[in-house]
C-alpha atoms as a PDB file:
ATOM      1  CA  UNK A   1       0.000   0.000   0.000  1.00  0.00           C
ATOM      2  CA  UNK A   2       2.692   2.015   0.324  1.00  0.00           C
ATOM      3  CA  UNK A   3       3.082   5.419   2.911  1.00  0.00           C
ATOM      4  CA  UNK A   4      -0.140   6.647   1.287  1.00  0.00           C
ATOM      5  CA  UNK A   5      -2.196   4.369   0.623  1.00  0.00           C
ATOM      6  CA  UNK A   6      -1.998   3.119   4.372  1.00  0.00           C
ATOM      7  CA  UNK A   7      -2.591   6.270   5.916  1.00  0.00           C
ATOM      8  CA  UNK A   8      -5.597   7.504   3.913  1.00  0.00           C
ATOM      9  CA  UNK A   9      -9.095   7.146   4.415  1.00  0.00           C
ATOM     10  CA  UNK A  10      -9.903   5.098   1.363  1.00  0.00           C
ATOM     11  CA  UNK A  11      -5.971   3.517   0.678  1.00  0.00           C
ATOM     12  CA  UNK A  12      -5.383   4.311  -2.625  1.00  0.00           C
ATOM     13  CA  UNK A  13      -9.028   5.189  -3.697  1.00  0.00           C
ATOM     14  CA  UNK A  14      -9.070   8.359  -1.548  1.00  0.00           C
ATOM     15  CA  UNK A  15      -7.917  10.551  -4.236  1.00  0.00           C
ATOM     16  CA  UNK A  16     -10.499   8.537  -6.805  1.00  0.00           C
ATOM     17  CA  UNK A  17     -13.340   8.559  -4.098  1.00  0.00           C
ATOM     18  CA  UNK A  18     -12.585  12.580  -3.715  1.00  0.00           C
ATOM     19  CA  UNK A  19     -12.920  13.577  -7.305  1.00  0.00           C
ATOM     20  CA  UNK A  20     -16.429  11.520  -8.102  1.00  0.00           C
ATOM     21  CA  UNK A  21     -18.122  12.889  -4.580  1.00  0.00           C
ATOM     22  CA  UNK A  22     -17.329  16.424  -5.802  1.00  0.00           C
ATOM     23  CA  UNK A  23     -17.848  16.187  -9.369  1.00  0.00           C
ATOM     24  CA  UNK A  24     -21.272  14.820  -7.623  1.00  0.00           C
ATOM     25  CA  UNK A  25     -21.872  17.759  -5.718  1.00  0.00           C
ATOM     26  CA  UNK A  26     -20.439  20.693  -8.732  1.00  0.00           C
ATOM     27  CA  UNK A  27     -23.305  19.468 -11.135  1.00  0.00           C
ATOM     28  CA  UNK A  28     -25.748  19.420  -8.293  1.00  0.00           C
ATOM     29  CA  UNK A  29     -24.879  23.051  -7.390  1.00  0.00           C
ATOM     30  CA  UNK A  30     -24.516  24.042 -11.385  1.00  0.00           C
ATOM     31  CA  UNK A  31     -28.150  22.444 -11.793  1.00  0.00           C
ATOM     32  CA  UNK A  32     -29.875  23.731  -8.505  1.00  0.00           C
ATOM     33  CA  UNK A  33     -30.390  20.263  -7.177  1.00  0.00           C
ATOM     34  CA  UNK A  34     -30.745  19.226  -3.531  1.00  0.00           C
ATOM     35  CA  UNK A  35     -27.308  17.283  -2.437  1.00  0.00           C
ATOM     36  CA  UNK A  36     -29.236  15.011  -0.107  1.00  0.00           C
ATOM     37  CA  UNK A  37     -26.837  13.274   2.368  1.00  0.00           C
ATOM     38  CA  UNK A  38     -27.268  10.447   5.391  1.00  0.00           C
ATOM     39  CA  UNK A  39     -24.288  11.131   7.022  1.00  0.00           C
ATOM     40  CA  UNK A  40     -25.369  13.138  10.311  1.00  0.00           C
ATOM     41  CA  UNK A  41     -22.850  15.102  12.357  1.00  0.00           C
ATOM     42  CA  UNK A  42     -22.766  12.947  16.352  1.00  0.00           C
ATOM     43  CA  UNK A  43     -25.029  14.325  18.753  1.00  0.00           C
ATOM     44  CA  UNK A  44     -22.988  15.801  21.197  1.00  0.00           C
ATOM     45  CA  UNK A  45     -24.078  15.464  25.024  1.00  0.00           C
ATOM     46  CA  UNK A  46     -25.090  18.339  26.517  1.00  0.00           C
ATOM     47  CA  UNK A  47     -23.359  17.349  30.204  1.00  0.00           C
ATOM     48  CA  UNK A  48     -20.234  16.810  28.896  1.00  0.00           C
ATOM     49  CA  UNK A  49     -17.738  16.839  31.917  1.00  0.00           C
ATOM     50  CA  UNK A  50     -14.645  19.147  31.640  1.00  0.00           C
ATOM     51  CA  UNK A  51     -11.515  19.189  33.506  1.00  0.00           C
ATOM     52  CA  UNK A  52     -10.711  22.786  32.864  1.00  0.00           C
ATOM     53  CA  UNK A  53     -11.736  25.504  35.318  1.00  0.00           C
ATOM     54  CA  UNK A  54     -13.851  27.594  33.830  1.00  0.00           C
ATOM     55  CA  UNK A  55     -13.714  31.802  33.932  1.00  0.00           C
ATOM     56  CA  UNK A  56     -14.305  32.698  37.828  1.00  0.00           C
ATOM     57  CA  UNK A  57     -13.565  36.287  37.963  1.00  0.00           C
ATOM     58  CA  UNK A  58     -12.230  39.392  35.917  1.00  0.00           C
ATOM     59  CA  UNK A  59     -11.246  42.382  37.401  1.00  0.00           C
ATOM     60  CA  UNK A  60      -9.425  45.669  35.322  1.00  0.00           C
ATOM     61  CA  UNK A  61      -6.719  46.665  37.670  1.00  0.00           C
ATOM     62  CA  UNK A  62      -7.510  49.762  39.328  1.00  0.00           C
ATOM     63  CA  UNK A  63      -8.167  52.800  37.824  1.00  0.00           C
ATOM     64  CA  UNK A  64      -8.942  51.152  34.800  1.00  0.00           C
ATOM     65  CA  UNK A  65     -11.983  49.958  33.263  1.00  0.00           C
ATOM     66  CA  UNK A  66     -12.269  47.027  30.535  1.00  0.00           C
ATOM     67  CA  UNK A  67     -11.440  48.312  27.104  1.00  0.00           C
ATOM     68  CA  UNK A  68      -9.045  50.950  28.331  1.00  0.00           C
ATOM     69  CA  UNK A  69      -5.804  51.139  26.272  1.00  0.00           C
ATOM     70  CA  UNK A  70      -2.782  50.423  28.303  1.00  0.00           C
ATOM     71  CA  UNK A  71      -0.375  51.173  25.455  1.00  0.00           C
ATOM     72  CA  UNK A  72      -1.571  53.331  22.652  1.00  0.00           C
ATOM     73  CA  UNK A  73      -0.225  52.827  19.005  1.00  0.00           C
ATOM     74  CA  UNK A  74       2.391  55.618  17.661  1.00  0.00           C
ATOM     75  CA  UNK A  75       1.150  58.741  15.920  1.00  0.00           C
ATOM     76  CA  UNK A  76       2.352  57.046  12.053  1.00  0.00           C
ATOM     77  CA  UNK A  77       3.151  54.234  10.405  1.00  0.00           C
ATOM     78  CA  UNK A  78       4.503  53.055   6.971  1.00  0.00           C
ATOM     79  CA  UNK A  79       3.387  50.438   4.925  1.00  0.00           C
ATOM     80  CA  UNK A  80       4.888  46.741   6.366  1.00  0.00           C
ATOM     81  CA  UNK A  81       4.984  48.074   9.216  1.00  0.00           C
ATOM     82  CA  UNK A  82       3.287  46.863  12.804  1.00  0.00           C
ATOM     83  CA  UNK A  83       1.026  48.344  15.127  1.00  0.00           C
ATOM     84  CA  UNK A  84       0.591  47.723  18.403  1.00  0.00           C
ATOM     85  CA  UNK A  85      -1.898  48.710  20.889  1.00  0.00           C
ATOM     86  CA  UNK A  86      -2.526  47.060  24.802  1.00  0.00           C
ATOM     87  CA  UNK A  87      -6.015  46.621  26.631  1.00  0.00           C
ATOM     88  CA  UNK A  88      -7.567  45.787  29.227  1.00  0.00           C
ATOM     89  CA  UNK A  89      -9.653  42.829  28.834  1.00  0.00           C
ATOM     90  CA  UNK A  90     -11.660  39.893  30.039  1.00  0.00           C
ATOM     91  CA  UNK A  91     -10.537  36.014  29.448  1.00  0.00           C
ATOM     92  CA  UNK A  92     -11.475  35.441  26.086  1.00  0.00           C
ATOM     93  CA  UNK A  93     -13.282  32.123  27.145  1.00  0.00           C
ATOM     94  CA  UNK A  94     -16.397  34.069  28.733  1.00  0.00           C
ATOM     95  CA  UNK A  95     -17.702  34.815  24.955  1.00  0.00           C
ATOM     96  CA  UNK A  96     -15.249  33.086  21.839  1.00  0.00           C
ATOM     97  CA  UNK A  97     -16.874  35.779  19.450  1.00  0.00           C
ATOM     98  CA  UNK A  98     -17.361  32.410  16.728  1.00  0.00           C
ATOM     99  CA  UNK A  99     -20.211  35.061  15.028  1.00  0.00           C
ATOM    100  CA  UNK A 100     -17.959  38.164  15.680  1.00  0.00           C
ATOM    101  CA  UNK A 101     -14.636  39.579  15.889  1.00  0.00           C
ATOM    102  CA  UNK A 102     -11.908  40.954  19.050  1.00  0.00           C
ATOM    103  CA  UNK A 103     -10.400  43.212  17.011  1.00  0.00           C
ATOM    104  CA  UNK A 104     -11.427  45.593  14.127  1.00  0.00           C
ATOM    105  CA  UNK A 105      -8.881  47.827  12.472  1.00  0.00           C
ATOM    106  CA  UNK A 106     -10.825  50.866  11.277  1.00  0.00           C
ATOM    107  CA  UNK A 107      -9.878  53.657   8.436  1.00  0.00           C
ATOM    108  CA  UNK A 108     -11.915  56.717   8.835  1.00  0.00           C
ATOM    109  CA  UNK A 109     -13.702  57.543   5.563  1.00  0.00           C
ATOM    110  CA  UNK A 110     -15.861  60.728   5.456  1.00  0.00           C
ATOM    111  CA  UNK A 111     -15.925  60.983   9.154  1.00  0.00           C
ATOM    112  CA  UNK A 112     -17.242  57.383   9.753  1.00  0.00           C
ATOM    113  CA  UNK A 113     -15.260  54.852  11.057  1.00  0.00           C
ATOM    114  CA  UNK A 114     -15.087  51.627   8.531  1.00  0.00           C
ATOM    115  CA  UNK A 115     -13.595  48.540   9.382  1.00  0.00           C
ATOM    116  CA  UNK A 116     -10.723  47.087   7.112  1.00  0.00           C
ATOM    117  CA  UNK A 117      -9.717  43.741   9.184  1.00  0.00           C
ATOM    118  CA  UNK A 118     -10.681  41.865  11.573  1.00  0.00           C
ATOM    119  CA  UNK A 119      -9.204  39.126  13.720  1.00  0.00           C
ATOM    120  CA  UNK A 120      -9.648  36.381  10.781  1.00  0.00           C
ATOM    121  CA  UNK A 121      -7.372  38.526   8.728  1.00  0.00           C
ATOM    122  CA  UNK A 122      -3.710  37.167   8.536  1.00  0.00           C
ATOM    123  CA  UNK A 123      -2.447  40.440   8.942  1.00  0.00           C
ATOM    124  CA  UNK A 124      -3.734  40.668  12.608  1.00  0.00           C
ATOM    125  CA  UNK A 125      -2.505  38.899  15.929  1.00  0.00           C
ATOM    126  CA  UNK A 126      -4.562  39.110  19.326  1.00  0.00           C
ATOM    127  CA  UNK A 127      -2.952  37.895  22.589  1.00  0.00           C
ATOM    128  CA  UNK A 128      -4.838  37.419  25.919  1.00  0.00           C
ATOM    129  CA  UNK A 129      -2.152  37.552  28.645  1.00  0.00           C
ATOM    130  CA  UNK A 130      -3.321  37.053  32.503  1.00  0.00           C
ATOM    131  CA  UNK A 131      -1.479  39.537  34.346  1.00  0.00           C
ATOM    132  CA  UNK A 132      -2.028  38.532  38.158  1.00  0.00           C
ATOM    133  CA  UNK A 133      -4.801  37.357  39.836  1.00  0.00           C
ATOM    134  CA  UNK A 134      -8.044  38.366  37.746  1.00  0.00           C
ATOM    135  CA  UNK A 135      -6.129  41.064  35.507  1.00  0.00           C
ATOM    136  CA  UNK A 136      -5.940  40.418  31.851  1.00  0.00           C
ATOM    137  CA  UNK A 137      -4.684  42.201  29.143  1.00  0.00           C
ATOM    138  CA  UNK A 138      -4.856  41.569  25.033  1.00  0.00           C
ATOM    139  CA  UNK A 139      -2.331  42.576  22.853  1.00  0.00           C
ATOM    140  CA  UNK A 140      -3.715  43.774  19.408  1.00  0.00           C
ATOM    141  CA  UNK A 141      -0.685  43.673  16.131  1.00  0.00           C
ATOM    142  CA  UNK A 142      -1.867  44.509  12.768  1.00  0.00           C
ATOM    143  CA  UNK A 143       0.985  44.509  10.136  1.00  0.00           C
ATOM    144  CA  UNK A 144       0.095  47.591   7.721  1.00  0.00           C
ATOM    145  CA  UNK A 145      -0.469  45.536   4.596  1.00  0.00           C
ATOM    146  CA  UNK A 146       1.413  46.441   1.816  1.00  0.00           C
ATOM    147  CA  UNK A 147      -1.656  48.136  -0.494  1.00  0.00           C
ATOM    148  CA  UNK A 148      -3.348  49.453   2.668  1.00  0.00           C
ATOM    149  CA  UNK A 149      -4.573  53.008   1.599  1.00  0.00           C
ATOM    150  CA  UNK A 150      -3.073  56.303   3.202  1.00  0.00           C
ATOM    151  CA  UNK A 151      -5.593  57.818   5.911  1.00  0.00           C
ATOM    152  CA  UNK A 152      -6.269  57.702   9.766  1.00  0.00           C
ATOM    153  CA  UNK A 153      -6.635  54.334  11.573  1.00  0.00           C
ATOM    154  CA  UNK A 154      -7.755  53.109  14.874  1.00  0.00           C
ATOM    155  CA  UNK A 155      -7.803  49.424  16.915  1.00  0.00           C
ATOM    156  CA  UNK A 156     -11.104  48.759  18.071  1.00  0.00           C
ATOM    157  CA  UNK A 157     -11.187  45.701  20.513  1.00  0.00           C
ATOM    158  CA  UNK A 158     -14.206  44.018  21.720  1.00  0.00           C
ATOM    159  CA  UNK A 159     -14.100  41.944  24.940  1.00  0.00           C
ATOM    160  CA  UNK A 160     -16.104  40.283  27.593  1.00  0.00           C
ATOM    161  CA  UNK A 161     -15.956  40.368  31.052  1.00  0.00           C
ATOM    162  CA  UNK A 162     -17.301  38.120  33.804  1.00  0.00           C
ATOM    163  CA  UNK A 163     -17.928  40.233  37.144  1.00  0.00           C
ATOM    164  CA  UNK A 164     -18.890  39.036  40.835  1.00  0.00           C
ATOM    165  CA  UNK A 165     -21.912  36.924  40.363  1.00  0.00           C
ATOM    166  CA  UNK A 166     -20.864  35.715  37.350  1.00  0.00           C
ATOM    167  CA  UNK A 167     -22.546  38.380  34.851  1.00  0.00           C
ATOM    168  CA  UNK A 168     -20.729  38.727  31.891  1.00  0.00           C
ATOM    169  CA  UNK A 169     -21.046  41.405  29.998  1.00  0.00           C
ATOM    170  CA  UNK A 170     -19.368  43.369  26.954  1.00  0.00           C
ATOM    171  CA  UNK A 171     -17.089  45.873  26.283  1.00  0.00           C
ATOM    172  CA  UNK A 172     -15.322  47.892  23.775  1.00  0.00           C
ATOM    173  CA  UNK A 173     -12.471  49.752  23.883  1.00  0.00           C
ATOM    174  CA  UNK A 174     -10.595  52.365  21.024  1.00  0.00           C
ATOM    175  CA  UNK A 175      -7.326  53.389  20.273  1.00  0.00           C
ATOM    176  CA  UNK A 176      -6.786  57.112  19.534  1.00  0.00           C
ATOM    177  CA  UNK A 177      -5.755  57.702  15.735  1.00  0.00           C
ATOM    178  CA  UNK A 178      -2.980  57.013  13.858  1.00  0.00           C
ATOM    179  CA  UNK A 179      -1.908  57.605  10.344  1.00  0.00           C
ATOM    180  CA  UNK A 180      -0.500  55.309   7.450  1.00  0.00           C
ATOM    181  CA  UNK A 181       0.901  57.131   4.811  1.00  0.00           C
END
């Protein structure tokens, strides 16, 4: 069977097995027709037992609120070049955002503020860091792409926050401007 054909699905058919599935499914979607299938994804249990502690606490450290900028970005950038801006935050865990986004990089346009990335963009990096206790902070890169247009830009991050009780609740927080050019 050789290295492949051992470690594939089908053996040696996989590649075979691939090409009529989808040539199945192309003239289905070219002629409109329903692609009925019997495979069903497994019902997952709703109890499922974890071993990981989940969120107990956040807490911006004082004199703070969540969303405030620890570290603001410089006043300009070039092209290739990265900004980084600091916040305060909640663990990312208390809402994973799978419908939204943590970060937003933002070109003003006519006085309204229009997002340009987010954090599905290659070009961005977010990093939750616990400080101490129930202090958090996120670190927010974006790498000025190379055929990014010249203007004003801000980091917008979005966060959540779980407070005594066990409330969570959202947040946003802003860098001040900064120009590519």
């Amino acid at each position: 069977q050789n290295y492949e054909g051992a470690a594939t699905h089908f053996g040696r058919y996989t590649g075979p097995a691939y090409a009529q599935e989808l040539s199945k499914i192309a003239a289905a979607l070219r002629s409109g027709q329903a692609t009925p299938s019997a495979v069903q994804p497994p019902a997952l249990p709703q109890n499922r037992i974890s071993v990981r502690p989940g969120v107990v606490l956040d807490t911006p450290p004082l004199g703070r609120s969540f969303g405030s900028v620890l570290t603001q970005p410089a006043a300009s950038y070039r092209r290739g070049e990265t900004v980084r801006a600091d916040f305060v935050t909640g663990n990312p865990n208390n809402n994973l955002r799978n419908e939204g986004t943590f970060i937003e990089v933002q070109r003003s346009v006519n006085g309204q503020w229009v997002t340009v990335a987010t954090d599905s963009e290659w070009s961005t990096i977010y990093r939750w860091k616990r400080e101490y206790l129930s202090v958090s902070t996120a670190r927010i890169a974006w790498t000025v792409p190379a055929g990014a247009a010249a203007g004003i830009y801000r980091i917008v991050h979005h966060g959540d926050a779980k407070v005594l009780g066990g409330r969570i609740t959202s947040f946003t927080g802003a860098t001040r401007g900064f120009t590519v050019g």
